[in-house]
PDB file of N, CA and C in Angstrom:
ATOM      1  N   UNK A   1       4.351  -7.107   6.791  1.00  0.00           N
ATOM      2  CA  UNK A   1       3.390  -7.471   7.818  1.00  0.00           C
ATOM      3  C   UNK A   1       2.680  -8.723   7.349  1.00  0.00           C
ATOM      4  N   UNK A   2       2.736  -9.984   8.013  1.00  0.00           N
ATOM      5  CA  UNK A   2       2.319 -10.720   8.017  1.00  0.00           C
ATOM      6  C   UNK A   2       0.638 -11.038   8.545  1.00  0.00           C
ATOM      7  N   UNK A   3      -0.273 -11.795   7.196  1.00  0.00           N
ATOM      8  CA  UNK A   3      -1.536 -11.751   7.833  1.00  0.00           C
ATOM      9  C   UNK A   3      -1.647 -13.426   8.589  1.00  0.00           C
ATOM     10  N   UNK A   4      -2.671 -13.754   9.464  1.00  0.00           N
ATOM     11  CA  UNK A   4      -2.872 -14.600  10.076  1.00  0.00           C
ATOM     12  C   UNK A   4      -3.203 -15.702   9.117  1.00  0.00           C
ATOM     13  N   UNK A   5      -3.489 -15.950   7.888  1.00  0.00           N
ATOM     14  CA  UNK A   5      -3.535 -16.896   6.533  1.00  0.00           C
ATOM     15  C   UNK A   5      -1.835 -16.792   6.268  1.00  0.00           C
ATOM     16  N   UNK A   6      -1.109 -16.255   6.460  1.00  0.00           N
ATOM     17  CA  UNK A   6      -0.004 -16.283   5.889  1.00  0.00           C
ATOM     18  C   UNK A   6       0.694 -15.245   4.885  1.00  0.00           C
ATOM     19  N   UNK A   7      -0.775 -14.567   3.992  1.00  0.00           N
ATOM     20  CA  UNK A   7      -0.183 -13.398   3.479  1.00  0.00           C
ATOM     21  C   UNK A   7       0.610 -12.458   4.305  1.00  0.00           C
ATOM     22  N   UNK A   8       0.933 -11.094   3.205  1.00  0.00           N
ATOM     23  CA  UNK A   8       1.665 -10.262   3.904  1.00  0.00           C
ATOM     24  C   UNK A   8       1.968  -9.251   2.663  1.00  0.00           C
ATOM     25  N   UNK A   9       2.571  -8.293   3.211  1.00  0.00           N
ATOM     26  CA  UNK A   9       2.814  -6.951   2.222  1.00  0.00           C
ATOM     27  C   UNK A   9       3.938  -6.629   1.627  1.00  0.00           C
ATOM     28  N   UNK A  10       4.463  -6.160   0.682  1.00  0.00           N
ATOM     29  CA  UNK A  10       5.865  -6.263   0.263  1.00  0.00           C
ATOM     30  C   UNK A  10       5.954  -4.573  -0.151  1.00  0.00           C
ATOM     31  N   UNK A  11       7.199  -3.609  -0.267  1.00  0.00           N
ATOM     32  CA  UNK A  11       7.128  -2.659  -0.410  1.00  0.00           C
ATOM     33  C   UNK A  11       8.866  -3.206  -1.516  1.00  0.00           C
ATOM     34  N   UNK A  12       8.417  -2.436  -2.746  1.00  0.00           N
ATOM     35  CA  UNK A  12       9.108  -2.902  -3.917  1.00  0.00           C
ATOM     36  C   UNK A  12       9.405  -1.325  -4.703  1.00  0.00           C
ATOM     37  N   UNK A  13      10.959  -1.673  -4.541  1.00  0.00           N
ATOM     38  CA  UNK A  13      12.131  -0.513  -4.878  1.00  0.00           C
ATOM     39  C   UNK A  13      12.769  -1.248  -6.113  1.00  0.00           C
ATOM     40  N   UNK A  14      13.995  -0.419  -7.285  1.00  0.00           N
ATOM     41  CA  UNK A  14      14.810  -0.961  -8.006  1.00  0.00           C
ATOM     42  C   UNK A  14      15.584   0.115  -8.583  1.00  0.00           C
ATOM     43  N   UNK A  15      16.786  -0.428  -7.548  1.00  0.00           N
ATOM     44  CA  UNK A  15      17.967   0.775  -7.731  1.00  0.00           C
ATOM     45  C   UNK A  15      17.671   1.439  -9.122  1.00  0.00           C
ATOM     46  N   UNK A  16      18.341   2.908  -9.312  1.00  0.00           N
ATOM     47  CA  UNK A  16      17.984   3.529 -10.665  1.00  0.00           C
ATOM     48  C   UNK A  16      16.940   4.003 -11.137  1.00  0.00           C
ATOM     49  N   UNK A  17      15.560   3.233 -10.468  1.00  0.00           N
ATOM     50  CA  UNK A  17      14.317   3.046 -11.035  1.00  0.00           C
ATOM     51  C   UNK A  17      13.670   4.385 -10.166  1.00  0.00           C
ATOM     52  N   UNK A  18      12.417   5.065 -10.872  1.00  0.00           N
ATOM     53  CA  UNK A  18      11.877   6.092 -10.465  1.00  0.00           C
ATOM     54  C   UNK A  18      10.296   5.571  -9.760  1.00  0.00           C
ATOM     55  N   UNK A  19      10.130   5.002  -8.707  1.00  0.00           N
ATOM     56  CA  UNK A  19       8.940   4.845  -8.624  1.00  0.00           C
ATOM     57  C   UNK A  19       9.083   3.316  -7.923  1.00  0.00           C
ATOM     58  N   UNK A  20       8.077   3.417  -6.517  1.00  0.00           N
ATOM     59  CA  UNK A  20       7.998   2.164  -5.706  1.00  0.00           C
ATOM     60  C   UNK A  20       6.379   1.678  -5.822  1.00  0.00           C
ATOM     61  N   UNK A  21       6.380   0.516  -5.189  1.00  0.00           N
ATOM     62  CA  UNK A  21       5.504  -0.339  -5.546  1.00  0.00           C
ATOM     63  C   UNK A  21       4.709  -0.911  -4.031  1.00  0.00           C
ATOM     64  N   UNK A  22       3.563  -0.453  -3.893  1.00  0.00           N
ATOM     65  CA  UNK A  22       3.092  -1.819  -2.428  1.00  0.00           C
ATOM     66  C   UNK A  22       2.229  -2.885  -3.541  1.00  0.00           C
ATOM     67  N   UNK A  23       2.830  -3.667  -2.846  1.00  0.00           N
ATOM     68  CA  UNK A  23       2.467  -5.511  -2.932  1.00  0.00           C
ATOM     69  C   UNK A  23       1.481  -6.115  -2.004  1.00  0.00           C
ATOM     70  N   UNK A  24       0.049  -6.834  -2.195  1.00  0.00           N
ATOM     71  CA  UNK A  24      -0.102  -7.280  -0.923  1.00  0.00           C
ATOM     72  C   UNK A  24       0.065  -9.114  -1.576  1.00  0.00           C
ATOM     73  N   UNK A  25       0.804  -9.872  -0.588  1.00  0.00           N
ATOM     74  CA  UNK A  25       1.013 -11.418  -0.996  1.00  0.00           C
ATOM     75  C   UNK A  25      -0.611 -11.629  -0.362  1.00  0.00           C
ATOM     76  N   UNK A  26      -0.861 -12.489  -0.765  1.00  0.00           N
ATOM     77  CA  UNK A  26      -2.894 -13.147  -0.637  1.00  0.00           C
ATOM     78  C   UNK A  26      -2.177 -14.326  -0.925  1.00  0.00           C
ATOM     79  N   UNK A  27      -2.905 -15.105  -0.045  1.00  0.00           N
ATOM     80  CA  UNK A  27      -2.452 -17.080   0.218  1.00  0.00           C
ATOM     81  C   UNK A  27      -3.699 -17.691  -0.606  1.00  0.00           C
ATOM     82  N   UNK A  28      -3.312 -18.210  -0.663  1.00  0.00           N
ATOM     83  CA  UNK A  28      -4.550 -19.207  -2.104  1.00  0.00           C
ATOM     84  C   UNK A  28      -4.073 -20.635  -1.646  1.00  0.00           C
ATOM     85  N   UNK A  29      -5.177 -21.312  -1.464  1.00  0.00           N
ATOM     86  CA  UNK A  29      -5.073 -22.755  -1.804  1.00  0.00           C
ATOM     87  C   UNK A  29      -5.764 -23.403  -2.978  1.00  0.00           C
ATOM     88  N   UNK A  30      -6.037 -22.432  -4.126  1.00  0.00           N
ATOM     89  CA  UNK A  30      -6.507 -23.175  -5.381  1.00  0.00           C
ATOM     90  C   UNK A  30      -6.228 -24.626  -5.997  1.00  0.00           C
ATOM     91  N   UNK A  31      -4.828 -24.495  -5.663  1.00  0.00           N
ATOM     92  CA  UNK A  31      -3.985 -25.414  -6.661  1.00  0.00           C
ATOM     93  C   UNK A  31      -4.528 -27.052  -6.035  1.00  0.00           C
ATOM     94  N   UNK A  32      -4.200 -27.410  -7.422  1.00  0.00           N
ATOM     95  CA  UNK A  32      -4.957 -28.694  -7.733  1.00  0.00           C
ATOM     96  C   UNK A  32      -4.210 -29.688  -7.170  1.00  0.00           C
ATOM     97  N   UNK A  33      -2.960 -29.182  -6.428  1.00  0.00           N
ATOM     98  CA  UNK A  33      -2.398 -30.516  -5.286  1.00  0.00           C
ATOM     99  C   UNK A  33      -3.137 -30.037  -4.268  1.00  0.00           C
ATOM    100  N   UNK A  34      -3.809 -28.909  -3.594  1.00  0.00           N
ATOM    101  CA  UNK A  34      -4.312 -28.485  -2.385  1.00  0.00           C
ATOM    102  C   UNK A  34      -3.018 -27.764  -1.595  1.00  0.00           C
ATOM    103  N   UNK A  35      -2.031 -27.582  -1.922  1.00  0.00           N
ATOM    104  CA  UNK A  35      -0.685 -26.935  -0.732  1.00  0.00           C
ATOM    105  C   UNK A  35      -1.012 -25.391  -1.423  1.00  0.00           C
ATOM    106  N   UNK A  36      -0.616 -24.698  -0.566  1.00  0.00           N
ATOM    107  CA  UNK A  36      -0.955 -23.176  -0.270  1.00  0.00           C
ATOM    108  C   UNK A  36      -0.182 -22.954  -1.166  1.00  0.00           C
ATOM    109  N   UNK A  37      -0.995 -21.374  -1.892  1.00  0.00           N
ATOM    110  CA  UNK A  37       0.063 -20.828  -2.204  1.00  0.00           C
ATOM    111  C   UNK A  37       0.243 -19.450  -2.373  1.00  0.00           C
ATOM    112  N   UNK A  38       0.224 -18.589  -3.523  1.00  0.00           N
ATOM    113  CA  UNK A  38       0.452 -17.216  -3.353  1.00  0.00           C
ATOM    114  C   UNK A  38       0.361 -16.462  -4.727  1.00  0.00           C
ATOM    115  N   UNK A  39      -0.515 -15.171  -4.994  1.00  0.00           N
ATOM    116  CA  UNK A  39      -0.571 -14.507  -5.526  1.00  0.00           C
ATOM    117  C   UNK A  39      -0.406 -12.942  -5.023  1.00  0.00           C
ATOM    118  N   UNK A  40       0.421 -12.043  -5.683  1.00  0.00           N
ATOM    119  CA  UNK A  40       0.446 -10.911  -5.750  1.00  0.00           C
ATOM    120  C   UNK A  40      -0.395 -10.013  -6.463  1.00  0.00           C
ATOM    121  N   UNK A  41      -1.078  -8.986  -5.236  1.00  0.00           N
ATOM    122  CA  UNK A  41      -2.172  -8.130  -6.134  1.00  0.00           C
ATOM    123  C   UNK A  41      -1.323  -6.516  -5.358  1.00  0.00           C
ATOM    124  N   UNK A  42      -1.235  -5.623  -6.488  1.00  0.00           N
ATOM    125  CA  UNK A  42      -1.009  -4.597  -6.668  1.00  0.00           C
ATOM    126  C   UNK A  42      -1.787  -3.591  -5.788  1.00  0.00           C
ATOM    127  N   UNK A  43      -1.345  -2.995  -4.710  1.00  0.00           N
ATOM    128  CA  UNK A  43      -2.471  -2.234  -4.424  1.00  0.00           C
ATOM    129  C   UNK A  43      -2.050  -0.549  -4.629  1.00  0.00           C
ATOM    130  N   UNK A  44      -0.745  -0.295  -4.526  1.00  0.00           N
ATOM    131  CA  UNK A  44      -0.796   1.504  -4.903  1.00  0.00           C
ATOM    132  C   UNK A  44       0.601   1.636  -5.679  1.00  0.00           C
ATOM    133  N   UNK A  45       1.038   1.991  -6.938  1.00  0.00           N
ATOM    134  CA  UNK A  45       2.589   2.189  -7.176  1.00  0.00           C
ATOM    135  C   UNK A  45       2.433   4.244  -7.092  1.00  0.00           C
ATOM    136  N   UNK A  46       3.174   4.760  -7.298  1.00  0.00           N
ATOM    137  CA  UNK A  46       3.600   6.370  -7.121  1.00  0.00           C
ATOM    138  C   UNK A  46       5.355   6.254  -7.645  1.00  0.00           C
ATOM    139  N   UNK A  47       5.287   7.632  -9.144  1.00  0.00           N
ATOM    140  CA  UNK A  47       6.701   8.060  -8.666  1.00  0.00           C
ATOM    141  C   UNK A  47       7.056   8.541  -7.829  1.00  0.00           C
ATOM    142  N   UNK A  48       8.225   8.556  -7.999  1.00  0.00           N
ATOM    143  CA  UNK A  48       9.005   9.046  -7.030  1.00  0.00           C
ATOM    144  C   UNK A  48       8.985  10.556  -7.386  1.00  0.00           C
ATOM    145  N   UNK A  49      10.087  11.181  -6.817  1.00  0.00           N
ATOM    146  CA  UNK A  49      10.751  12.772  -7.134  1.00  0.00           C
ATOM    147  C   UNK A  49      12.218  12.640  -7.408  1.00  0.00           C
ATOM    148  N   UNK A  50      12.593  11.456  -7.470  1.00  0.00           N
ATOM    149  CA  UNK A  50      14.183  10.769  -7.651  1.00  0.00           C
ATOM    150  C   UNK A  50      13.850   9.525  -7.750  1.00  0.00           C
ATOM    151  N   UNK A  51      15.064   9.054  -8.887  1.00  0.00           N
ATOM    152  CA  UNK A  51      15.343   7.643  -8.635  1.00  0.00           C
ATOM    153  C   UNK A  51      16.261   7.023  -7.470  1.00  0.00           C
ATOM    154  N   UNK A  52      15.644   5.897  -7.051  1.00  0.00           N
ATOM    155  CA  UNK A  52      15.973   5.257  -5.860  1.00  0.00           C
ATOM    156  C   UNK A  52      17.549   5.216  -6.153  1.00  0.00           C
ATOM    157  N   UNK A  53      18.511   5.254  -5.617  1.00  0.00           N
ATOM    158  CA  UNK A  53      19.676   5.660  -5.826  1.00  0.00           C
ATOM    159  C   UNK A  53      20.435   4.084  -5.672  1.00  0.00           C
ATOM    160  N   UNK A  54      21.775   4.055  -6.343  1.00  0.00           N
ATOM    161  CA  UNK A  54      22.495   2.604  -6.742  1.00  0.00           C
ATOM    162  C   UNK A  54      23.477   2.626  -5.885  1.00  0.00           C
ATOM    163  N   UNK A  55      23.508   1.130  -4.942  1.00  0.00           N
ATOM    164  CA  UNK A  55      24.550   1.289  -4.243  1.00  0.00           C
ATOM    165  C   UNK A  55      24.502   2.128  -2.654  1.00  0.00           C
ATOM    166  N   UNK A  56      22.976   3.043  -2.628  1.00  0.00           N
ATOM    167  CA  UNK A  56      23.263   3.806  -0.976  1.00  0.00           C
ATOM    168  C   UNK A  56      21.631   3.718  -0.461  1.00  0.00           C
ATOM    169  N   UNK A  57      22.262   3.481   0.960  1.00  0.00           N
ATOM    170  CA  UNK A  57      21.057   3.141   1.673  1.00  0.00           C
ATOM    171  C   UNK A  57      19.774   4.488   1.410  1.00  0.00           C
ATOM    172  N   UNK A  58      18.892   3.507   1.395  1.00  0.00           N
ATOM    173  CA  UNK A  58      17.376   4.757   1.268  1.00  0.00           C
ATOM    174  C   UNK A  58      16.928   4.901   2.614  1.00  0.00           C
ATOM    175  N   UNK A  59      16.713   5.764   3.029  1.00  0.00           N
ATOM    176  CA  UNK A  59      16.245   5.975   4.406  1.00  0.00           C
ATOM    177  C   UNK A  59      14.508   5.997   3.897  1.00  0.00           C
ATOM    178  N   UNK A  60      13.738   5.410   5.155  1.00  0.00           N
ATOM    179  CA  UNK A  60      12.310   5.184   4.837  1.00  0.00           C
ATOM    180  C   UNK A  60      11.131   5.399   6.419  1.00  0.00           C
ATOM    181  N   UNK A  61      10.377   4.754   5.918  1.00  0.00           N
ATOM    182  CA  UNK A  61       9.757   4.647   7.172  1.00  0.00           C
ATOM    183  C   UNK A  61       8.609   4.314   6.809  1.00  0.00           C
ATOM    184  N   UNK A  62       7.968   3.000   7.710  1.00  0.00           N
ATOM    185  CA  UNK A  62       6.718   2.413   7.717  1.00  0.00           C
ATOM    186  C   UNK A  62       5.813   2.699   8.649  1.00  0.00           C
ATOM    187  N   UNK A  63       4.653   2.908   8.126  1.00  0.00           N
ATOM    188  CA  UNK A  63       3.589   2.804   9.562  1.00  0.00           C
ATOM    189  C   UNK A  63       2.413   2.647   9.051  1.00  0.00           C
ATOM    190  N   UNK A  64       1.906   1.731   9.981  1.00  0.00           N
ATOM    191  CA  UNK A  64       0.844   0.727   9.653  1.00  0.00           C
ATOM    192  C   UNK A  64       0.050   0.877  10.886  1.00  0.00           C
ATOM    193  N   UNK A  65      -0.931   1.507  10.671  1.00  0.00           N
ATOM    194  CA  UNK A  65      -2.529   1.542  11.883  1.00  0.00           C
ATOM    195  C   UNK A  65      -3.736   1.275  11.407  1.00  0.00           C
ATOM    196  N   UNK A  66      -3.713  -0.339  11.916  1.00  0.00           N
ATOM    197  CA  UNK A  66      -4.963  -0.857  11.438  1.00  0.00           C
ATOM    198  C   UNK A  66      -5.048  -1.179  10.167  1.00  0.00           C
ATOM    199  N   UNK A  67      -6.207  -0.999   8.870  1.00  0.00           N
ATOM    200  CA  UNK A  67      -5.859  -1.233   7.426  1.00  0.00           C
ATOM    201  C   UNK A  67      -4.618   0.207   6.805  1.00  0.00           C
ATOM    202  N   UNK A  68      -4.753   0.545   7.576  1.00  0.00           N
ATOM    203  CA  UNK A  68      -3.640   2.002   6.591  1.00  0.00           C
ATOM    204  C   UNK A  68      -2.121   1.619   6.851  1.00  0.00           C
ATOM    205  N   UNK A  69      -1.558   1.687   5.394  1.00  0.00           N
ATOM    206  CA  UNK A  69      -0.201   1.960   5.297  1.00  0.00           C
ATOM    207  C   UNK A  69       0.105   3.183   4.885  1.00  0.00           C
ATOM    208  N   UNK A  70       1.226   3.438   5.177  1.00  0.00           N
ATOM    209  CA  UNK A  70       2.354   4.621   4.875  1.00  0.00           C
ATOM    210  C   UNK A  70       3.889   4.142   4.768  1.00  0.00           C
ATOM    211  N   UNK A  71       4.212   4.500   3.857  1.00  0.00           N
ATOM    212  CA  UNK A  71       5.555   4.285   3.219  1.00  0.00           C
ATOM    213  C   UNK A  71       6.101   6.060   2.571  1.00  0.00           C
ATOM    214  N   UNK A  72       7.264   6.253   3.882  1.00  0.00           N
ATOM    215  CA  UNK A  72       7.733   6.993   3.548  1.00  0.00           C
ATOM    216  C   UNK A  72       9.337   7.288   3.001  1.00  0.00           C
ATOM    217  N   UNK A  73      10.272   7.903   1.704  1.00  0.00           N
ATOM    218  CA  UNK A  73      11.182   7.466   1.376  1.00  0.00           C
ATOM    219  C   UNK A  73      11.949   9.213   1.108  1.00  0.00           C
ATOM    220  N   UNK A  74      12.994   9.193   1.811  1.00  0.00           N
ATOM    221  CA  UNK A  74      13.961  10.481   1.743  1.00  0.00           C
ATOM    222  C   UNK A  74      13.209  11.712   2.096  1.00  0.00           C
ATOM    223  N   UNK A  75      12.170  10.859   3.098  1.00  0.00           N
ATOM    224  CA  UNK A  75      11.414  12.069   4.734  1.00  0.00           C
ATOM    225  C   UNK A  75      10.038  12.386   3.723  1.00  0.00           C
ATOM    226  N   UNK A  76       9.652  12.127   3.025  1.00  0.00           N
ATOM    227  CA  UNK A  76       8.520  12.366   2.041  1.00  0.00           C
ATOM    228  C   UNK A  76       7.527  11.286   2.390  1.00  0.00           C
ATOM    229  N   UNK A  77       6.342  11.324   2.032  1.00  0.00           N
ATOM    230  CA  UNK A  77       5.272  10.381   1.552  1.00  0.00           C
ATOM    231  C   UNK A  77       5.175   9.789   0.574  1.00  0.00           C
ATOM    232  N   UNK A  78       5.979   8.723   0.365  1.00  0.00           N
ATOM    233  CA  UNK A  78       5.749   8.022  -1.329  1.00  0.00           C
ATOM    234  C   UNK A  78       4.009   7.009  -1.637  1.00  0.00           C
ATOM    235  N   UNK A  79       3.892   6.511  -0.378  1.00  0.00           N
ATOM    236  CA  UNK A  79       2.763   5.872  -0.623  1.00  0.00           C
ATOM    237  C   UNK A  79       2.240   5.743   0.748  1.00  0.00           C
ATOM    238  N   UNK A  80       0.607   5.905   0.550  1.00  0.00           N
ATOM    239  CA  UNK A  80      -0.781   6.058   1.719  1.00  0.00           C
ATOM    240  C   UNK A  80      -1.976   5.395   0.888  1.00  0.00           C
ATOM    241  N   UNK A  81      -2.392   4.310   1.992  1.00  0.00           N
ATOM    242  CA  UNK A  81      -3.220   3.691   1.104  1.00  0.00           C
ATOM    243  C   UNK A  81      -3.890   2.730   2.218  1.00  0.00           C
ATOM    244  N   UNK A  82      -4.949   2.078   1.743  1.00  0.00           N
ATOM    245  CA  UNK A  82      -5.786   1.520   2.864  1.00  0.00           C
ATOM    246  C   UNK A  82      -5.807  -0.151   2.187  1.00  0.00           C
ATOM    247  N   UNK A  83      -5.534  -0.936   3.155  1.00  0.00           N
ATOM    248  CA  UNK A  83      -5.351  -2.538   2.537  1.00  0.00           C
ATOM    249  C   UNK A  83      -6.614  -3.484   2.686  1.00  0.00           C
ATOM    250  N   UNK A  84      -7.806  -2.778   3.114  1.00  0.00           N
ATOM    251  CA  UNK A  84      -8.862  -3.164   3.550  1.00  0.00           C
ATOM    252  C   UNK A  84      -9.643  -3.462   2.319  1.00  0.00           C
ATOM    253  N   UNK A  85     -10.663  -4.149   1.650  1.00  0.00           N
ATOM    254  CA  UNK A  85     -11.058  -3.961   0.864  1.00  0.00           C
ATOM    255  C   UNK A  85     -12.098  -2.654   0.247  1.00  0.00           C
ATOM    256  N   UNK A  86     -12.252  -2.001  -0.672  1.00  0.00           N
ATOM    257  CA  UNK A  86     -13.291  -1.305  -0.725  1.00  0.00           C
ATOM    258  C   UNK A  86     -14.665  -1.901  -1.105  1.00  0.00           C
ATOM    259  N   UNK A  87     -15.519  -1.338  -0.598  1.00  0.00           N
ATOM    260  CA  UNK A  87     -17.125  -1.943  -1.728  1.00  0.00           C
ATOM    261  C   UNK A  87     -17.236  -1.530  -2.885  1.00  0.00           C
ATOM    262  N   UNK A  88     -16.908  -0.154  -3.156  1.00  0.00           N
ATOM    263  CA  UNK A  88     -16.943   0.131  -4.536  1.00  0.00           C
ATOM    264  C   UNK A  88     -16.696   1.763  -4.346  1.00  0.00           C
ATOM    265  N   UNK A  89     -16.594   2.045  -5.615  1.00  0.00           N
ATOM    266  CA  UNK A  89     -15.748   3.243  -6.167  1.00  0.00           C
ATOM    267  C   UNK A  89     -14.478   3.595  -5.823  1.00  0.00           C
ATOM    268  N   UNK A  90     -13.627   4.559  -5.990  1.00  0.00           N
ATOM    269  CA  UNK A  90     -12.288   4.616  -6.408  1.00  0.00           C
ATOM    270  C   UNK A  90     -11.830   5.812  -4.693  1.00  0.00           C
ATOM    271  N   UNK A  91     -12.750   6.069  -4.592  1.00  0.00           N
ATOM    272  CA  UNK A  91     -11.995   6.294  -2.598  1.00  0.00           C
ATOM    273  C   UNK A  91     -13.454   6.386  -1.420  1.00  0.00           C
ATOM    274  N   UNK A  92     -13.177   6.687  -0.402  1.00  0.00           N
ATOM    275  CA  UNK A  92     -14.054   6.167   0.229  1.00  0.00           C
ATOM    276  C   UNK A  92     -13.420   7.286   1.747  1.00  0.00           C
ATOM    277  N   UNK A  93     -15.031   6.741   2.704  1.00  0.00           N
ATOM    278  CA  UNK A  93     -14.173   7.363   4.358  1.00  0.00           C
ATOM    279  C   UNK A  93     -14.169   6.393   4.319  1.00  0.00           C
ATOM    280  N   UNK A  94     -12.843   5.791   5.571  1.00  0.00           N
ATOM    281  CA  UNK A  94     -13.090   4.387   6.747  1.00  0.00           C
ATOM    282  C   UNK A  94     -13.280   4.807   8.105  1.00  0.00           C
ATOM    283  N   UNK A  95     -14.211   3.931   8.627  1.00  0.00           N
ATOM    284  CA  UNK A  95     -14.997   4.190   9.951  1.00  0.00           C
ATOM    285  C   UNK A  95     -14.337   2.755  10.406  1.00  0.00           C
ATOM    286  N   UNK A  96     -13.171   2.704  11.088  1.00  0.00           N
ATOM    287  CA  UNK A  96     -13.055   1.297  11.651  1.00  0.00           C
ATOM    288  C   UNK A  96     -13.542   0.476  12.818  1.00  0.00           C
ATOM    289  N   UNK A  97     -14.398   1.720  13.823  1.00  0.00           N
ATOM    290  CA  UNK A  97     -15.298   1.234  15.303  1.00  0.00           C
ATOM    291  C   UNK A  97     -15.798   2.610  15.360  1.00  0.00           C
ATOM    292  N   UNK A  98     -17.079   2.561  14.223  1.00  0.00           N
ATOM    293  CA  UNK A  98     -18.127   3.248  14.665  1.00  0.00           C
ATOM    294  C   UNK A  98     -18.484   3.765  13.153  1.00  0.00           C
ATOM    295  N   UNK A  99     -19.032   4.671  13.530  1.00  0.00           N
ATOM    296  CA  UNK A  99     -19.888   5.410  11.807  1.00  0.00           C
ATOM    297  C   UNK A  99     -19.021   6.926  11.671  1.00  0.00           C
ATOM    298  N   UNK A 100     -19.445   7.218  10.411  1.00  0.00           N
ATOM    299  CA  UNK A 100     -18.651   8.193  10.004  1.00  0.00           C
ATOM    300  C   UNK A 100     -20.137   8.930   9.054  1.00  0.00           C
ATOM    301  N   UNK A 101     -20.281  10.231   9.165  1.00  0.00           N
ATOM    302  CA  UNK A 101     -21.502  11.052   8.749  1.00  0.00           C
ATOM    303  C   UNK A 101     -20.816  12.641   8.151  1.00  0.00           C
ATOM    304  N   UNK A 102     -20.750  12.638   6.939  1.00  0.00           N
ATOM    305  CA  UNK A 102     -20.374  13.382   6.310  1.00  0.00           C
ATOM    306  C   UNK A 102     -21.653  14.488   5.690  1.00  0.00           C
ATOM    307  N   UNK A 103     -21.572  15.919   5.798  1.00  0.00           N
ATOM    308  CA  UNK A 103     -22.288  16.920   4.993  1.00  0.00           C
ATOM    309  C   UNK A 103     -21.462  17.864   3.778  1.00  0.00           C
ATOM    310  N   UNK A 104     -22.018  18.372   3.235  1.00  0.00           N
ATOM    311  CA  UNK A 104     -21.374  19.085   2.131  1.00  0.00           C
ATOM    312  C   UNK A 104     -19.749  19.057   1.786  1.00  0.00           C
ATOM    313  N   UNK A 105     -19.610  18.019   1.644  1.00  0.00           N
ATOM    314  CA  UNK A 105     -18.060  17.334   1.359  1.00  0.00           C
ATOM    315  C   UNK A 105     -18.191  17.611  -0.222  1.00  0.00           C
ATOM    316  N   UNK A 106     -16.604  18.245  -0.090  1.00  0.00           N
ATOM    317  CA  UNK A 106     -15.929  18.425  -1.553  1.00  0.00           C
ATOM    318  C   UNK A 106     -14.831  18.049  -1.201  1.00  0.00           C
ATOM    319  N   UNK A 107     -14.444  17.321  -2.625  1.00  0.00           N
ATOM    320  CA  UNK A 107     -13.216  16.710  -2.828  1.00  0.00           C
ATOM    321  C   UNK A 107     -12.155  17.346  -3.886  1.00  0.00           C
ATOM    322  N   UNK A 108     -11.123  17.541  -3.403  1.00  0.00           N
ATOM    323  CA  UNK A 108     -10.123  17.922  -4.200  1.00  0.00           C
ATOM    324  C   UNK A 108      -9.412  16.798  -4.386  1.00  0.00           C
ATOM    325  N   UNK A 109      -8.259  17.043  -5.424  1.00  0.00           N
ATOM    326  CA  UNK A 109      -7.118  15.624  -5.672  1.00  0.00           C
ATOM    327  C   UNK A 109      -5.801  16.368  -4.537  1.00  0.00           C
ATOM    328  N   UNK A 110      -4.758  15.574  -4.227  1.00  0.00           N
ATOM    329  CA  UNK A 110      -4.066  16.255  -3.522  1.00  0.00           C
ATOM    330  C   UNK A 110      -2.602  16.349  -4.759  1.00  0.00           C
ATOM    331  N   UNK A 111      -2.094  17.275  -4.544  1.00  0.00           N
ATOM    332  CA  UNK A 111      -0.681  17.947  -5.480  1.00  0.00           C
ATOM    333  C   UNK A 111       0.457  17.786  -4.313  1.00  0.00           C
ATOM    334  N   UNK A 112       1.298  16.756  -5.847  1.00  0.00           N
ATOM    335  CA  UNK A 112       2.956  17.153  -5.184  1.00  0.00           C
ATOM    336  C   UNK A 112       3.519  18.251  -4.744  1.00  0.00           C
ATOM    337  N   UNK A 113       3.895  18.738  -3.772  1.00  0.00           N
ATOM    338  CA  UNK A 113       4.893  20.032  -3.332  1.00  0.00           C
ATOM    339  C   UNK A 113       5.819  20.514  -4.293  1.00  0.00           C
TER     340      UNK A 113
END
C-alpha cells in the first residue's frame, strides 16, 4: 500500500525461513543532493508455525482498514498491527472518528492455538 509521500508497506517472507516480517518504506528527503529517498522501519516480525515452504505457492491474505493491517499465511493470523503512530507505551485503544472510554479493563497477552 502505497502512502501519498510515496512510502508504502512491504510484507517480507524467505523460503525455508520460519518467520515473516511487515516493513513500512518512509520517504525521506534528507539527503544532501535533496532527491527523495527511503528508509525502512520495522514495525511487527512473528514466527511462524512452519517454515515458509521452497519452491510452493503460500496462500495469504491482506487486509488493511484504515491504520490496521492483517497478514494472514496458510488461513492463520501471522501478523495484526496498527501503522499509525503510537504516543507512547507498548499498546494502546484506537479511536479513529470519535473517543473511546474504557472502565475496569484487564489485559491479558493473547496465546498461539
Amino acid at each position: 500500500r502505497l502512502g501519498d509521500e510515496g512510502g508504502g508497506y512491504e510484507v517480507a517472507m524467505r523460503p525455508g525461513a520460519g518467520e515473516v516480517v511487515l516493513r513500512k518504506w518512509l520517504a525521506t528527503a534528507d539527503r544532501a543532493d535533496g532527491c527523495l529517498g527511503y528508509r525502512l522501519e520495522e514495525l511487527q516480525r512473528e514466527e511462524l508455525p512452519r517454515p515458509v515452504p521452497v519452491g510452493e505457492p503460500v496462500p495469504f491474505a491482506l487486509l488493511t482498514v484504515g491504520p490496521y493491517v492483517e497478514v494472514s499465511l496458510f488461513g492463520e493470523v501471522a501478523l495484526a498491527t496498527f501503522t499509525a503512530e503510537r504516543a507512547s507505551g507498548p499498546w494502546g485503544v484506537w479511536a479513529e472518528s470519535g473517543a473511546a472510554g474504557l472502565d475496569d479493563v484487564r489485559v491479558a497477552p493473547l496465546r498461539r492455538p
